[in-house]
PDB file of N, CA and C in Angstrom:
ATOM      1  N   UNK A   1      -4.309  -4.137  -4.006  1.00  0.00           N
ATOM      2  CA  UNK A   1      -2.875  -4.235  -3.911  1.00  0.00           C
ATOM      3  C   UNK A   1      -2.526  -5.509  -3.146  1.00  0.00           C
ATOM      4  N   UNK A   2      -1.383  -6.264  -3.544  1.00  0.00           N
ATOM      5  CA  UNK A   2      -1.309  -7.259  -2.821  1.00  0.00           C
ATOM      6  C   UNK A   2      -0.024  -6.925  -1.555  1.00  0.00           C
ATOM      7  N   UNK A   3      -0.613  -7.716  -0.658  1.00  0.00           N
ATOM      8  CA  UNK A   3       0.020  -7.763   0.859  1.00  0.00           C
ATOM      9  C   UNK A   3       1.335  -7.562   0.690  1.00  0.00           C
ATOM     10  N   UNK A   4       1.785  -8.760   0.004  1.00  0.00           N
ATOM     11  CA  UNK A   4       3.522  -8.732   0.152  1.00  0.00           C
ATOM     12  C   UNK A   4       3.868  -8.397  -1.007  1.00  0.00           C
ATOM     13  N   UNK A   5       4.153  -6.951  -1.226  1.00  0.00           N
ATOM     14  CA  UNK A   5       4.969  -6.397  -2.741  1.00  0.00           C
ATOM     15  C   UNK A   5       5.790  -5.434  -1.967  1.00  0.00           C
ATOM     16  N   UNK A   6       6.916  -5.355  -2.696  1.00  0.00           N
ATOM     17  CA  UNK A   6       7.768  -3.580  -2.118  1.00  0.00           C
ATOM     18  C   UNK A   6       6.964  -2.263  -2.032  1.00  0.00           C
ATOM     19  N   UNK A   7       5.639  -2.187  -2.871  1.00  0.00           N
ATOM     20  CA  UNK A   7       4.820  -1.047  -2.941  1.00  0.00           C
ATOM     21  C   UNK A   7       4.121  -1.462  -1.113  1.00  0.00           C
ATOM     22  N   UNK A   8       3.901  -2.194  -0.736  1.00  0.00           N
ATOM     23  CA  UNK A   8       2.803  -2.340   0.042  1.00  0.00           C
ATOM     24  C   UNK A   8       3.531  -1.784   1.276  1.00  0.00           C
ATOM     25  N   UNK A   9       5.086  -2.188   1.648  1.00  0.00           N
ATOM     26  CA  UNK A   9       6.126  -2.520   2.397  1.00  0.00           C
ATOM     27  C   UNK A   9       6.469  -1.057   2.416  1.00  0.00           C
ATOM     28  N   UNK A  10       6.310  -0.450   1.006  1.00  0.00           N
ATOM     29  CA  UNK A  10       6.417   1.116   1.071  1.00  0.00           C
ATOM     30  C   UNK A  10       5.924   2.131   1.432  1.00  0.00           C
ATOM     31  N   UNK A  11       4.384   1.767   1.482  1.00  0.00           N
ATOM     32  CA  UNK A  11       3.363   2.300   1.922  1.00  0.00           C
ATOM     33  C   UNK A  11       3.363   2.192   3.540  1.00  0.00           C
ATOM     34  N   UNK A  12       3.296   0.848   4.269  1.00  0.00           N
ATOM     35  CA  UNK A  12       3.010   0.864   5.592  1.00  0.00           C
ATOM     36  C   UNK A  12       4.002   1.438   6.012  1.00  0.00           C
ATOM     37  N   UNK A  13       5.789   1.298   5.473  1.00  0.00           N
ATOM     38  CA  UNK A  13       6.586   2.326   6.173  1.00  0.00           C
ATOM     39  C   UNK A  13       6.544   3.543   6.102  1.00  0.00           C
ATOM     40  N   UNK A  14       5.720   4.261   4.939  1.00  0.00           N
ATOM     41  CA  UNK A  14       5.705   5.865   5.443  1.00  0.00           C
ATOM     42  C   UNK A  14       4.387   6.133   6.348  1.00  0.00           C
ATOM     43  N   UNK A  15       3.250   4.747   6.707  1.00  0.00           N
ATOM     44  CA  UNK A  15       2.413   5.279   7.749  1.00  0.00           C
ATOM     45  C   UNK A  15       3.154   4.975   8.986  1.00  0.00           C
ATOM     46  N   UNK A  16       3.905   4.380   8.885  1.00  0.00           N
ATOM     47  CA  UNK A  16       4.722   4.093  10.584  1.00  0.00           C
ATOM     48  C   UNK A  16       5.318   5.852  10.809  1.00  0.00           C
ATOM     49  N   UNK A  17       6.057   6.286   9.429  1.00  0.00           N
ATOM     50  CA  UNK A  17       7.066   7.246  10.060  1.00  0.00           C
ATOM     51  C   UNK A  17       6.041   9.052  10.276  1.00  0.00           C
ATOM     52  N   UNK A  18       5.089   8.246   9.685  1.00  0.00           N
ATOM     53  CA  UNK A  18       4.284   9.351   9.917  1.00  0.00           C
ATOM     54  C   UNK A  18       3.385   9.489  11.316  1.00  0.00           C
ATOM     55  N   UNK A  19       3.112   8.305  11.849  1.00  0.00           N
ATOM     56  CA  UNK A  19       2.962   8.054  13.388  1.00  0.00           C
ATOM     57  C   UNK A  19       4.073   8.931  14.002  1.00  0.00           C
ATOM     58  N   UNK A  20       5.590   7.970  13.728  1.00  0.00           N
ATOM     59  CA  UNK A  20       6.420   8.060  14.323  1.00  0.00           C
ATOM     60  C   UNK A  20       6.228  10.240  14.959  1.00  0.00           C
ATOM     61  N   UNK A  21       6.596  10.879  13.388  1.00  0.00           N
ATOM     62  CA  UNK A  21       6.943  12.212  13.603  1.00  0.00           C
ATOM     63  C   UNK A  21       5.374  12.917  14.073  1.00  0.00           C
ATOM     64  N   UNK A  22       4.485  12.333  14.041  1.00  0.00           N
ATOM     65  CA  UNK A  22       3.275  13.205  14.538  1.00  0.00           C
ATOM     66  C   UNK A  22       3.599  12.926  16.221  1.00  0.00           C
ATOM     67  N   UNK A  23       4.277  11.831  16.659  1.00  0.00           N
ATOM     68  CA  UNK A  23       4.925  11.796  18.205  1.00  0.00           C
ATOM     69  C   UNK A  23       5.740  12.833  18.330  1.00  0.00           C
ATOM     70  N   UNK A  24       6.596  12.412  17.769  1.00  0.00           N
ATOM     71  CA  UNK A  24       7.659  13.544  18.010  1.00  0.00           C
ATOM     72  C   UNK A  24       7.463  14.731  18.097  1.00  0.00           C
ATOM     73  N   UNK A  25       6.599  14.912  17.061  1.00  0.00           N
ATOM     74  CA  UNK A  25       6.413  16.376  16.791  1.00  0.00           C
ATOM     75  C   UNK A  25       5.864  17.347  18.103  1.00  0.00           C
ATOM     76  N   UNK A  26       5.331  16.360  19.245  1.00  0.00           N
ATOM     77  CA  UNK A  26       4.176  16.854  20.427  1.00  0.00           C
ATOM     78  C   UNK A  26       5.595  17.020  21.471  1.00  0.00           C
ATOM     79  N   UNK A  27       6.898  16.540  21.248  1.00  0.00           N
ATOM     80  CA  UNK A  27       8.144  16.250  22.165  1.00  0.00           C
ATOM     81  C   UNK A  27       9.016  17.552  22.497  1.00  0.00           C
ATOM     82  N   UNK A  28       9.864  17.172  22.949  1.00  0.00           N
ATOM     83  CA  UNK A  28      10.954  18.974  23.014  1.00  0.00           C
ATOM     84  C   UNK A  28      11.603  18.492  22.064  1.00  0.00           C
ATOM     85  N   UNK A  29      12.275  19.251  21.031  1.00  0.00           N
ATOM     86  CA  UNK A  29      13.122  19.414  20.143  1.00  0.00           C
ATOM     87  C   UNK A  29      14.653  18.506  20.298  1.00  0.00           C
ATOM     88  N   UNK A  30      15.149  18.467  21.534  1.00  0.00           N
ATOM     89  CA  UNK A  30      16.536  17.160  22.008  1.00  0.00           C
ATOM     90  C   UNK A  30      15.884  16.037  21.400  1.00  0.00           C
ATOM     91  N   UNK A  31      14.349  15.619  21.528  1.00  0.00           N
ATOM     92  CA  UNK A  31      14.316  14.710  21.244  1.00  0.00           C
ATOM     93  C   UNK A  31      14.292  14.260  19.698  1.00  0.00           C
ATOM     94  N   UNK A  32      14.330  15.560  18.723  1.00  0.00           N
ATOM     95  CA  UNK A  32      14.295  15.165  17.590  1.00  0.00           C
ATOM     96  C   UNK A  32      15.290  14.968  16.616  1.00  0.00           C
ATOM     97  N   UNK A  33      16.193  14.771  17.035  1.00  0.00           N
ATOM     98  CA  UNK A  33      17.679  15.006  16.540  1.00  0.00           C
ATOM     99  C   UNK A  33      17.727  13.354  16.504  1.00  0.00           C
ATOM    100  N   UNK A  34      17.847  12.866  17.881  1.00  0.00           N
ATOM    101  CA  UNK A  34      18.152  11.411  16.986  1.00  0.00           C
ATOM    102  C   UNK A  34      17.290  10.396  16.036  1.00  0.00           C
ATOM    103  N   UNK A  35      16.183  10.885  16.033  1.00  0.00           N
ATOM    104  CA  UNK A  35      15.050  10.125  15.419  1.00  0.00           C
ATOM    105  C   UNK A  35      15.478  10.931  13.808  1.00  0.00           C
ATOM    106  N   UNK A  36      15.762  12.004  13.709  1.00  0.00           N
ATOM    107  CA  UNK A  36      15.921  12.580  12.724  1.00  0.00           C
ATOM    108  C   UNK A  36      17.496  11.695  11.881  1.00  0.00           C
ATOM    109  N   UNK A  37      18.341  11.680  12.795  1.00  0.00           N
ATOM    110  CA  UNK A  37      19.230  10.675  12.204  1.00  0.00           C
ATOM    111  C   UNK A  37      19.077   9.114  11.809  1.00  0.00           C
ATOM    112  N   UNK A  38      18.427   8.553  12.492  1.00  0.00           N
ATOM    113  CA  UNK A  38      17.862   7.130  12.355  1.00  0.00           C
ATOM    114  C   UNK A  38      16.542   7.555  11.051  1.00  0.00           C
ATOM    115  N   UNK A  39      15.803   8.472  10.682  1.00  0.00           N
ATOM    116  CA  UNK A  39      15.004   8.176  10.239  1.00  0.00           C
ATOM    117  C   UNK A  39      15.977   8.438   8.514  1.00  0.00           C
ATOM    118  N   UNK A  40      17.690   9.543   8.541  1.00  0.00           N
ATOM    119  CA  UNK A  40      18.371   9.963   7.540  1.00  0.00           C
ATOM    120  C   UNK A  40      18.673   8.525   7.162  1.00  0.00           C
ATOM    121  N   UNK A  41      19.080   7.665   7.606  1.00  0.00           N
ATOM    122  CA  UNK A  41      20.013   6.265   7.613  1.00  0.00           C
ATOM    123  C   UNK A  41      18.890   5.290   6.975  1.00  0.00           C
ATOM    124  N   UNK A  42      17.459   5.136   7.614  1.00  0.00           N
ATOM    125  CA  UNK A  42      16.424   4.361   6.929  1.00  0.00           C
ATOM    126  C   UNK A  42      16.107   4.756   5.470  1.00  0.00           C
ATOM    127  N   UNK A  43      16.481   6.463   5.270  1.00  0.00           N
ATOM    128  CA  UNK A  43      15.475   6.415   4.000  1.00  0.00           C
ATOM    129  C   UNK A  43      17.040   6.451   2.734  1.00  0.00           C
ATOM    130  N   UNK A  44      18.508   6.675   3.258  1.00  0.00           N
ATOM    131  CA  UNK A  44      19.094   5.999   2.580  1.00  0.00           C
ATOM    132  C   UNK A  44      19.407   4.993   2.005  1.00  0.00           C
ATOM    133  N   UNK A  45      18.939   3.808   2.917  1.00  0.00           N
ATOM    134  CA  UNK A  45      18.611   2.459   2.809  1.00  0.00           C
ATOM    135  C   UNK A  45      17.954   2.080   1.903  1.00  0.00           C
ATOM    136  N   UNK A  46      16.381   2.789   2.540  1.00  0.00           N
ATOM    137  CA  UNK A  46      15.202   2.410   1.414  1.00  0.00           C
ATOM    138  C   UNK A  46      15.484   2.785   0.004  1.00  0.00           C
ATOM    139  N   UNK A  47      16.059   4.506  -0.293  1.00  0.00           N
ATOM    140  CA  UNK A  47      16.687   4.805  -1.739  1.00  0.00           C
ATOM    141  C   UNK A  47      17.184   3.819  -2.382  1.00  0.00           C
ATOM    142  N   UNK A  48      18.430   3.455  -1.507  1.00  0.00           N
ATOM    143  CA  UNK A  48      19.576   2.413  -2.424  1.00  0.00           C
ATOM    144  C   UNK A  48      18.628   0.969  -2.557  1.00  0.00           C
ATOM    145  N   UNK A  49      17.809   0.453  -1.732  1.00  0.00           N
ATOM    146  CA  UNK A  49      16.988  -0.729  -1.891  1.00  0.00           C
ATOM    147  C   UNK A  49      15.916  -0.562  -3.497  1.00  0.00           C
ATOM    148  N   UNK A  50      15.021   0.083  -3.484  1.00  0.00           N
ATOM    149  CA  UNK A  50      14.420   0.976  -4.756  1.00  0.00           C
ATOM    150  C   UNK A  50      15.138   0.689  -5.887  1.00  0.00           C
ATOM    151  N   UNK A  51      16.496   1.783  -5.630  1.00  0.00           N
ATOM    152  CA  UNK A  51      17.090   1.818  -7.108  1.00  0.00           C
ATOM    153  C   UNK A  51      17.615   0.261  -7.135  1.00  0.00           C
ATOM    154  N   UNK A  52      18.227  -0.723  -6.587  1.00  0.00           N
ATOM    155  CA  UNK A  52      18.322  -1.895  -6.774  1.00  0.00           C
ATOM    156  C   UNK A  52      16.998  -2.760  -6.946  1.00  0.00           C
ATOM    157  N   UNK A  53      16.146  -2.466  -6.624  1.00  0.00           N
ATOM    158  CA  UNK A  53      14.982  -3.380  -7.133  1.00  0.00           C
ATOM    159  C   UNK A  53      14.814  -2.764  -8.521  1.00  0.00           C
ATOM    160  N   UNK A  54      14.902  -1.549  -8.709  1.00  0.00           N
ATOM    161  CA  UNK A  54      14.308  -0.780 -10.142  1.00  0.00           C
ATOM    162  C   UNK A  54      15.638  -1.599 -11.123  1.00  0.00           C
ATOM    163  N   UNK A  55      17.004  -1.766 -10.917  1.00  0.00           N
ATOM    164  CA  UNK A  55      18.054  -2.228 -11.913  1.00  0.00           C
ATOM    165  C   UNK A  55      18.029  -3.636 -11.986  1.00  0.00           C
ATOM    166  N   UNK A  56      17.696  -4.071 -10.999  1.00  0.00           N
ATOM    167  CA  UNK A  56      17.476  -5.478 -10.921  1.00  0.00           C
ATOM    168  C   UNK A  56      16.718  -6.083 -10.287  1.00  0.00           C
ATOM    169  N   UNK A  57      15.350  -6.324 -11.012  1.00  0.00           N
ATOM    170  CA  UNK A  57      13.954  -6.725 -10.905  1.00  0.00           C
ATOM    171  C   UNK A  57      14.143  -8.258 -10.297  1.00  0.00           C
ATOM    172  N   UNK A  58      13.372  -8.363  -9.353  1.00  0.00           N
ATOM    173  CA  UNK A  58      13.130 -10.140  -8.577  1.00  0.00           C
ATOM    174  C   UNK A  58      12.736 -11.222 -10.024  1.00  0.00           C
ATOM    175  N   UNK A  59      12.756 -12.021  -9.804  1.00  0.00           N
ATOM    176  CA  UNK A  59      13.341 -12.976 -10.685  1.00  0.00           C
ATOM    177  C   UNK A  59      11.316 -13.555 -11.073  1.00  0.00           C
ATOM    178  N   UNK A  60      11.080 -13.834 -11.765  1.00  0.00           N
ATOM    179  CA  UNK A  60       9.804 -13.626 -12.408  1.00  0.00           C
ATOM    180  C   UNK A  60       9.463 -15.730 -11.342  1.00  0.00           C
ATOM    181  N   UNK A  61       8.084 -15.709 -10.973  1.00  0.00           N
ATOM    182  CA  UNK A  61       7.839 -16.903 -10.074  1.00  0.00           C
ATOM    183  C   UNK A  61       7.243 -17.979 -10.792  1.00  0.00           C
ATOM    184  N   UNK A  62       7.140 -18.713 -10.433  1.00  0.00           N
ATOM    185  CA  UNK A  62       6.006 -19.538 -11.337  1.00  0.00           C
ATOM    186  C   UNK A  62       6.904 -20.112 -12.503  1.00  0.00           C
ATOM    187  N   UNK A  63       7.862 -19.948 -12.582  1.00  0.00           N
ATOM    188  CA  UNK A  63       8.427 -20.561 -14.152  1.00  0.00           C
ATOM    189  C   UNK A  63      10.245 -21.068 -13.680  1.00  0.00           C
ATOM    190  N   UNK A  64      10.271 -22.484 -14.012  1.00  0.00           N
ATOM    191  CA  UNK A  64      11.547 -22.564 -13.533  1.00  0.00           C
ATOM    192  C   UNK A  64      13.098 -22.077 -14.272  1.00  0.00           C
ATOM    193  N   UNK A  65      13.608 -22.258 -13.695  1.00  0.00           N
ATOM    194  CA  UNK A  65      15.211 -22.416 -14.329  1.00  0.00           C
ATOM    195  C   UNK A  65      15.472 -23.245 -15.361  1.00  0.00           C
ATOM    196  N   UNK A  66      15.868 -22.702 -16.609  1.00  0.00           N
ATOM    197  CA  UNK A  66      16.415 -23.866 -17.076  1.00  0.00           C
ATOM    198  C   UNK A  66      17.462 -23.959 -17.522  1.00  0.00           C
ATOM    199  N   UNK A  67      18.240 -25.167 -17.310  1.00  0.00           N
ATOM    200  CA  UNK A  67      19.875 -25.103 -17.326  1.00  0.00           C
ATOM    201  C   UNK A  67      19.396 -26.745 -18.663  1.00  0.00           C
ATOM    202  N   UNK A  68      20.889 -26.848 -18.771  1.00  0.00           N
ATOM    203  CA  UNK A  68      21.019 -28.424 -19.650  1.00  0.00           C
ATOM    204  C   UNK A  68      20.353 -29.477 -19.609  1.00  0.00           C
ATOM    205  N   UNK A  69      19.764 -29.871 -18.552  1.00  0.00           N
ATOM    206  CA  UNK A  69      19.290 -31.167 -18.364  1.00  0.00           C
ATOM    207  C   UNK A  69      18.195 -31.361 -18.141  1.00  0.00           C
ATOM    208  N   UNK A  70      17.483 -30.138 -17.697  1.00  0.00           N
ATOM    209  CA  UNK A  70      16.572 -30.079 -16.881  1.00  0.00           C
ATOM    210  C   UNK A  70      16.270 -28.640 -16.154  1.00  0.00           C
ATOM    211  N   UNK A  71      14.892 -28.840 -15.798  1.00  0.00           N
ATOM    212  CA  UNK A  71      13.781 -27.788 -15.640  1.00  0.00           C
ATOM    213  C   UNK A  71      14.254 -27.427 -13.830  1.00  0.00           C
ATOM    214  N   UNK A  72      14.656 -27.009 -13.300  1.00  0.00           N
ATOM    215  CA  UNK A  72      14.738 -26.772 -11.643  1.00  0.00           C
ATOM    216  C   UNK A  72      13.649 -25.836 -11.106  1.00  0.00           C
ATOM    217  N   UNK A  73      13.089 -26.114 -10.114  1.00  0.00           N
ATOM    218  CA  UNK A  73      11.798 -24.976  -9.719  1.00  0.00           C
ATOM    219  C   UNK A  73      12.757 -23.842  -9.428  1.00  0.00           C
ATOM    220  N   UNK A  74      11.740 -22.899  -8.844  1.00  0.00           N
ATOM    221  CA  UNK A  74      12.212 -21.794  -8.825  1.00  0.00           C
ATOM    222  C   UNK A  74      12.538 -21.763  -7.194  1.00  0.00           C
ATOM    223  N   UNK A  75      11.471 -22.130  -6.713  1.00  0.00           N
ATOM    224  CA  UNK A  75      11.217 -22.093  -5.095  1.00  0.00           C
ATOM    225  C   UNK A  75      11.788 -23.999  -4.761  1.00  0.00           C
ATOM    226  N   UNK A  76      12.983 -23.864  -3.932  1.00  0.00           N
ATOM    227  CA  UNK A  76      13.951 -25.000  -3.861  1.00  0.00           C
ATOM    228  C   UNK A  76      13.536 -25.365  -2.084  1.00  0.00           C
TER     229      UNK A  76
END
């Protein structure tokens, strides 16, 4: 798998949150309420990020733009 893809980015964030709640989990219960909200707000994020990568795929690399005149790289 390569380093920098959204799969990879996807992967190390559910081993973080799985750190995260195996902490928590050893904590008193006050403490799980706000981690539980911060963790509601991240994975809304991540959803809506997903379905926008899934509707509209990153722009293919290696091959430039081409408009009228001319070829423009991709990476400016």
């Amino acid at each position: 798998m390569k380093p920098h893809t959204y799969t990879a980015y996807s992967i190390g964030c559910g081993i973080a949150w799985a750190i995260v709640w195996s902490i928590i989990g050893t904590t008193r219960p006050q403490a799980r309420s706000p981690v539980l909200l911060f963790f509601a707000g991240w994975l809304a994020g991540w959803t809506s990020a997903t379905i926008a990568r899934y509707v509209y795929p990153p722009p293919q690399t290696g091959r430039g733009i081409r408009t009228r005149h001319r070829t423009v790289p991709d990476q400016l």
